[in-house]
Protein backbone atom coordinates (compact mmCIF):
# COMPACT_ATOMS: atom_id res chain seq x y z
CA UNK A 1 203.21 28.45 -116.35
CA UNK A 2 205.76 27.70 -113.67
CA UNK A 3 206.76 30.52 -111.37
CA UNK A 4 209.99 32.13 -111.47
CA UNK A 5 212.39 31.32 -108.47
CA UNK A 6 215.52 32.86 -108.71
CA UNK A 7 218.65 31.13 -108.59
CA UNK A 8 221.54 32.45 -106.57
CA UNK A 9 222.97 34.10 -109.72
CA UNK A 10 219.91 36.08 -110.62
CA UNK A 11 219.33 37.43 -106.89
CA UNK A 12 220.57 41.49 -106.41
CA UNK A 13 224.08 41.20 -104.87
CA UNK A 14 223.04 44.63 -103.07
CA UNK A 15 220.22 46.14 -102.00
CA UNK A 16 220.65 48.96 -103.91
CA UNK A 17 220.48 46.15 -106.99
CA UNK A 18 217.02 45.35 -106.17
CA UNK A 19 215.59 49.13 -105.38
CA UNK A 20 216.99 49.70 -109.17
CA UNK A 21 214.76 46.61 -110.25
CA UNK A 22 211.70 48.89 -108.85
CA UNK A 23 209.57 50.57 -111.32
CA UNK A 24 210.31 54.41 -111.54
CA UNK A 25 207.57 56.23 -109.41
CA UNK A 26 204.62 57.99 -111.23
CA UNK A 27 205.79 61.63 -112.40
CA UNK A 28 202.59 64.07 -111.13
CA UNK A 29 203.11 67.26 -111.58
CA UNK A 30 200.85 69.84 -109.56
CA UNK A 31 198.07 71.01 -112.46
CA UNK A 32 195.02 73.07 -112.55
CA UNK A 33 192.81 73.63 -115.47
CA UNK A 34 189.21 74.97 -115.51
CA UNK A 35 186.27 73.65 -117.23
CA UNK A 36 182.55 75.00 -118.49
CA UNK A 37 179.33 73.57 -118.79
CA UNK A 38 176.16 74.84 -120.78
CA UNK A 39 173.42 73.40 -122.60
CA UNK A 40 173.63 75.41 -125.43
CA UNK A 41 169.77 74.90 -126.61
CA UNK A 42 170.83 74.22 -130.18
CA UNK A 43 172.31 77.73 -130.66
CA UNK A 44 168.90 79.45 -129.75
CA UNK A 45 167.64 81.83 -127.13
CA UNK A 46 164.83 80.62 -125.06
CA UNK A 47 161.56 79.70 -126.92
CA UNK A 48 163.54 79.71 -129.78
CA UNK A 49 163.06 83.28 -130.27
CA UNK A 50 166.43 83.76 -131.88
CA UNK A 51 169.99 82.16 -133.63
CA UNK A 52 172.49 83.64 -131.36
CA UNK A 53 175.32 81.06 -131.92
CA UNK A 54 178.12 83.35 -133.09
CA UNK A 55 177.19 85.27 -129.35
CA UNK A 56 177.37 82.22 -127.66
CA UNK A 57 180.82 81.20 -128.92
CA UNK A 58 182.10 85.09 -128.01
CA UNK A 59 181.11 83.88 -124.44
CA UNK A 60 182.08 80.68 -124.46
CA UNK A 61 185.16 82.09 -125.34
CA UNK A 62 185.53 84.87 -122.69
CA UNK A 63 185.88 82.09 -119.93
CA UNK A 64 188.76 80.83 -120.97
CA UNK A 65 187.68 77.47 -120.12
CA UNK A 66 190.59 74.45 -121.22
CA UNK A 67 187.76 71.99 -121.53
CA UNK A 68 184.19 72.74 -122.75
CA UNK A 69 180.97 69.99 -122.37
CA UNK A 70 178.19 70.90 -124.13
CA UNK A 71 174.85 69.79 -124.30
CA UNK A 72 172.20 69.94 -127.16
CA UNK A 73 175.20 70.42 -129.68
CA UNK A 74 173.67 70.73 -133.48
CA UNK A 75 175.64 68.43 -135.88
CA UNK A 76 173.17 69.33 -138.95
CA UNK A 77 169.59 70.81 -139.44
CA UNK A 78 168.90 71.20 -143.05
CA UNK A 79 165.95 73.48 -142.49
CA UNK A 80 167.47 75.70 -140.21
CA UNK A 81 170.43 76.22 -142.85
CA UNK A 82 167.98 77.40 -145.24
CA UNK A 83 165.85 79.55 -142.84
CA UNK A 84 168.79 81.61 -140.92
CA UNK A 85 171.24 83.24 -142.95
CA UNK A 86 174.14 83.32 -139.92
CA UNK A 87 173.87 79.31 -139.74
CA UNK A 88 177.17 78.06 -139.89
CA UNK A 89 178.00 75.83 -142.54
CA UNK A 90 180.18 73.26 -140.19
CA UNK A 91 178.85 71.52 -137.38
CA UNK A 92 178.22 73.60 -134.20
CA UNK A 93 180.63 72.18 -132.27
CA UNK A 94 183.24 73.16 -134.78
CA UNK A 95 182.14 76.53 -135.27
CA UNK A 96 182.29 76.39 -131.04
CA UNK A 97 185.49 75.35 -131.42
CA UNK A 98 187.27 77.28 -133.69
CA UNK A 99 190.73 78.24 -133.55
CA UNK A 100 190.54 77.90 -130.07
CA UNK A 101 189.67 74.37 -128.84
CA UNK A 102 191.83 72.59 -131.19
CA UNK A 103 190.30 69.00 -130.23
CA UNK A 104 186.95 67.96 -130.18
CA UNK A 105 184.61 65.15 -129.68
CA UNK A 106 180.81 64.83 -131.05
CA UNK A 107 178.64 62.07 -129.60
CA UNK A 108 174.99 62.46 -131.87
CA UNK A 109 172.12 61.19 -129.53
CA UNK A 110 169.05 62.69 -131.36
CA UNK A 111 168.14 62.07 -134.99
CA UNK A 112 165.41 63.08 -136.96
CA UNK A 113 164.51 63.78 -140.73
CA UNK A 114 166.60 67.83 -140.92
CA UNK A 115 169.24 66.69 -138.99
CA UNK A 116 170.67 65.60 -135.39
CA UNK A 117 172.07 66.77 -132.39
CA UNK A 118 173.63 65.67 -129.15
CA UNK A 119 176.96 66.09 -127.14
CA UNK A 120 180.23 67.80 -127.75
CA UNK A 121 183.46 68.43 -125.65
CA UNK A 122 186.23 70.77 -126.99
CA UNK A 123 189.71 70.70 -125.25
CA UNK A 124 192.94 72.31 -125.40
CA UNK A 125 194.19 68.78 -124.68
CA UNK A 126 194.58 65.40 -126.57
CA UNK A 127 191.64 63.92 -126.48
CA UNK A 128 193.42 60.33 -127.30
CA UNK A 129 189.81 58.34 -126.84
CA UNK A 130 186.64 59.05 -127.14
CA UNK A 131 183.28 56.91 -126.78
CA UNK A 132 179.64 57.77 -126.83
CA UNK A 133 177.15 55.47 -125.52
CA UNK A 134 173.55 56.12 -125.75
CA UNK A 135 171.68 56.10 -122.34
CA UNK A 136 168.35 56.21 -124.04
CA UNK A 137 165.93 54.28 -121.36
CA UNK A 138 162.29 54.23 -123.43
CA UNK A 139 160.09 56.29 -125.64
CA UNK A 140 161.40 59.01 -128.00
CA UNK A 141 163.48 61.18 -125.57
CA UNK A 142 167.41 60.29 -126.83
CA UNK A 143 170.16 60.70 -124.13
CA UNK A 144 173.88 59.81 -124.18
CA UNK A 145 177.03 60.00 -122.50
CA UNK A 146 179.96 61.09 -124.12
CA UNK A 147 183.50 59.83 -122.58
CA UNK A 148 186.54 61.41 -123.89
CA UNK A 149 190.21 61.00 -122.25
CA UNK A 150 192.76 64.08 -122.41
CA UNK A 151 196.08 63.78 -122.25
CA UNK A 152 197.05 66.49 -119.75
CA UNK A 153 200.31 67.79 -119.35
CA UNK A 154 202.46 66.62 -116.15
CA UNK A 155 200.20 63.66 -115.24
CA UNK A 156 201.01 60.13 -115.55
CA UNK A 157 197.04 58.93 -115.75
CA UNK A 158 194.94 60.55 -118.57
CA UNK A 159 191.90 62.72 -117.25
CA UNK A 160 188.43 60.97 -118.52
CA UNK A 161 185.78 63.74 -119.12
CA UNK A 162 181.93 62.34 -119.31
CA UNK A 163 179.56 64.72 -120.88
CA UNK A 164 176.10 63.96 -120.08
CA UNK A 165 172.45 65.26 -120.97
CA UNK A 166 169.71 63.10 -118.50
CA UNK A 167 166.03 62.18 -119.19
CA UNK A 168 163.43 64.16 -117.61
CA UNK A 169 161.99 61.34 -115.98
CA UNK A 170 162.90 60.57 -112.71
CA UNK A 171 162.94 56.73 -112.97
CA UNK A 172 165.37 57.19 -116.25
CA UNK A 173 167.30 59.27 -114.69
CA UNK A 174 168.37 57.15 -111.60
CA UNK A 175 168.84 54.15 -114.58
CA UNK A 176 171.19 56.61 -116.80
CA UNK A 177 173.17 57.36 -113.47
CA UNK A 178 173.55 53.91 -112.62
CA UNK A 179 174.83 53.48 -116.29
CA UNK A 180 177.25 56.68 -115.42
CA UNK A 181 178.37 55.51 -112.49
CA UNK A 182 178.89 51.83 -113.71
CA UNK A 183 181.22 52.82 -116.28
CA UNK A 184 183.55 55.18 -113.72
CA UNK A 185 183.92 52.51 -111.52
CA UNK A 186 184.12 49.51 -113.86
CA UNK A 187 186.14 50.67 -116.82
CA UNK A 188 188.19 53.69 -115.78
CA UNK A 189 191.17 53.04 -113.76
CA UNK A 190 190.35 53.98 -109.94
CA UNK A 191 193.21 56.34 -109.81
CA UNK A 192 192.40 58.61 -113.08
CA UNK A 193 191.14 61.91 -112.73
CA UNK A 194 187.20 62.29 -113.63
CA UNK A 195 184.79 65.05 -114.68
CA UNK A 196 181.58 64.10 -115.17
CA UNK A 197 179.65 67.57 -116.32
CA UNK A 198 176.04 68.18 -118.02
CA UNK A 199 172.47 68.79 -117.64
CA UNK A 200 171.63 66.18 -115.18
CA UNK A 201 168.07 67.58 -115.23
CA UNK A 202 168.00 66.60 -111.51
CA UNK A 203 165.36 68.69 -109.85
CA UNK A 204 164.96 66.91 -106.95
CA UNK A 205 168.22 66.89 -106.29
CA UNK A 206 168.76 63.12 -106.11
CA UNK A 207 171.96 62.73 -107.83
CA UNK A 208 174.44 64.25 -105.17
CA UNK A 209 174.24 60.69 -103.12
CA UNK A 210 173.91 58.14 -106.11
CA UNK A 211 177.07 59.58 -107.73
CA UNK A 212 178.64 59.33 -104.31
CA UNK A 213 177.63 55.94 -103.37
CA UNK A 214 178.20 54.76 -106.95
CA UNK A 215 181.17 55.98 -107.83
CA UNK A 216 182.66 57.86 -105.35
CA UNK A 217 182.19 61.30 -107.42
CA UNK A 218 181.31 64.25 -105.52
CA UNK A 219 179.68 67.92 -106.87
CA UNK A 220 182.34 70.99 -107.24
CA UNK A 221 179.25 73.74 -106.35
CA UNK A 222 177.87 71.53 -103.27
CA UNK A 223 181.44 71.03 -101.90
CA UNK A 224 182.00 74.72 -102.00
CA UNK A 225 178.64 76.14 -101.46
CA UNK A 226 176.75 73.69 -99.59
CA UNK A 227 174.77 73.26 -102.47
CA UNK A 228 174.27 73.18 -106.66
CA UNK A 229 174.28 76.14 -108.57
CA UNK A 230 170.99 77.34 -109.47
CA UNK A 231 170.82 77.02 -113.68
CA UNK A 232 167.16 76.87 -115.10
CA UNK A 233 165.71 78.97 -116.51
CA UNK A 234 168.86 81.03 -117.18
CA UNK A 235 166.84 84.48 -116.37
CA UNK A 236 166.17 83.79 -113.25
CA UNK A 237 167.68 80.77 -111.87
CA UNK A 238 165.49 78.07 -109.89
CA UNK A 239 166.24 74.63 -110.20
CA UNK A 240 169.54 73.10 -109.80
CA UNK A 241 169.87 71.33 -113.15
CA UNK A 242 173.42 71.51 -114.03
CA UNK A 243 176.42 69.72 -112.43
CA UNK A 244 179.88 69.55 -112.10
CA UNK A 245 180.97 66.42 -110.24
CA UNK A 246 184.62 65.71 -109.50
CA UNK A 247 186.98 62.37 -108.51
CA UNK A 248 190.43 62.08 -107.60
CA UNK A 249 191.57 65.82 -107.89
CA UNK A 250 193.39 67.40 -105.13
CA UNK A 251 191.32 70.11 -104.75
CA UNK A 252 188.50 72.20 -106.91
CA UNK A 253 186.74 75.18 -106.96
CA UNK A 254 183.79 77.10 -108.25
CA UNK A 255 184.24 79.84 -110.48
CA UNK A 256 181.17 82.49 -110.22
CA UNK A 257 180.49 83.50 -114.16
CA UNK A 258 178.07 87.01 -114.65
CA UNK A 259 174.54 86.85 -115.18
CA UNK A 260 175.40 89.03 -118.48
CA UNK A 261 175.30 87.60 -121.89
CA UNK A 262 174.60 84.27 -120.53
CA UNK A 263 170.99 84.91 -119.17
CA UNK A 264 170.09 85.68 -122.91
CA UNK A 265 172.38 83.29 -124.86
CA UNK A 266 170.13 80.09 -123.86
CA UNK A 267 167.64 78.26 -121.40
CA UNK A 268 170.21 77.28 -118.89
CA UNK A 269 173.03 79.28 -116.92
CA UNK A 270 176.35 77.79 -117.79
CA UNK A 271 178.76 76.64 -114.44
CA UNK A 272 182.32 76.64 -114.29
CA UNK A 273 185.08 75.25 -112.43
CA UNK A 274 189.03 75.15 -112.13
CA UNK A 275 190.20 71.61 -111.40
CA UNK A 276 193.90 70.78 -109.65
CA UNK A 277 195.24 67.24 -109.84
């Protein structure tokens, strides 16, 4: 193809001709929104002691959160169904969901002969694409990533929200946050907005610089506090296992959530965080 050269005729006679032949400027308008994180533990306390899903949804609710991730999600467990009588009929993340979140997104990572599970984000927002890709390394432990993009209102670039759930392996986890990190960099566009949130199961606290170095994504907690949020176990928090990490938003902040019902609703401490683009 030859390329155009414009002939006297075609030129702007003015300059205010050729700022007219500009593309309009990107309409942002100033937005905040806050998100939650929990690995929900299949609806059960820990041990497995008890079904305490409708208690978790009550305080799932109470946050107030625009945009849920959740990890270890139930989509079906036949025996369960049969063996609690307040199992919901509809998958969890549905029941999560409610009248509240009216879009979700379901990315199944585990399946075995009752059923499956895996993760689930709920938003108040379009979710207008949505992708899980499983991040399983070796052997029987199933992980995934699920990538949704919201619509958001006032912003000219979609948000893209990865839920993740990591190995417990050290080596699989630095492969499944390569994988993470290869597919903000490569395949979302390097202005969007980006959550990445899960249970990074990151003891050692390795992430922090691989998600930095890989893809320029950077934790909400360890911004603010110096350091993550203590999650696991949920009764008395040790290990820094949950995450929040952030790219291109103007500014973000932790949002402290109480020790009660969450230290009894599963195995990890949920985190939160409100978001401004």
């Amino acid at each position: 193809m030859q390329p155009f050269i414009p002939t006297p005729a075609s030129r702007p006679a003015h300059p205010e001709a050729a700022q007219a032949d500009q593309p309009a400027p990107e309409v942002h308008t100033p937005y905040s929104f806050k998100v939650l994180t929990v690995n929900i533990h299949k609806g059960f306390t820990f041990f497995n002691r008890k079904f305490i899903l409708s208690e978790l949804r009550d305080a799932v609710r109470t946050v107030g959160a625009d945009v849920v991730f959740l990890q270890e999600v139930a989509g079906s467990h036949l025996k369960h169904a049969e063996k609690f009588d307040n199992y919901p009929e509809e998958p969890h993340y549905e029941y999560l969901a409610d009248s509240i979140w009216e879009q979700f997104a379901y990315g199944r990572n585990a399946v075995y002969t009752h059923g499956h599970h895996g993760n689930a984000v709920l938003s108040k927002f379009p979710i207008v694409r949505f992708e899980n890709r499983d991040i399983s390394i070796s052997g029987p432990e199933r992980r995934g990533m699920l990538h949704c993009e919201l619509q958001v209102p006032g912003q000219s670039r979609n948000v893209h929200a990865i839920c993740v759930h990591l190995g417990l392996v050290e080596s699989h986890r630095t492969q499944q946050m390569k994988l993470v990190c290869d597919l903000v960099r490569k395949e979302i566009p390097v202005r969007a907005p980006v959550v990445v949130a899960g249970d990074f199961n990151d003891w050692r606290r390795r992430a922090h610089a691989q998600m930095a170095k890989g893809a320029n994504l950077h934790e909400v907690f360890v911004q603010a506090n110096g350091q993550a949020a203590r999650t696991f176990p949920a009764r008395l928090p040790l290990l820094q296992l949950d995450r929040i990490y952030v790219r291109n938003a103007i500014g973000h902040s932790p949002i402290v959530l109480p020790s009660h019902p969450w230290s009894h609703l599963s195995d990890h401490a949920p985190l939160a965080a409100e978001i401004r683009l």
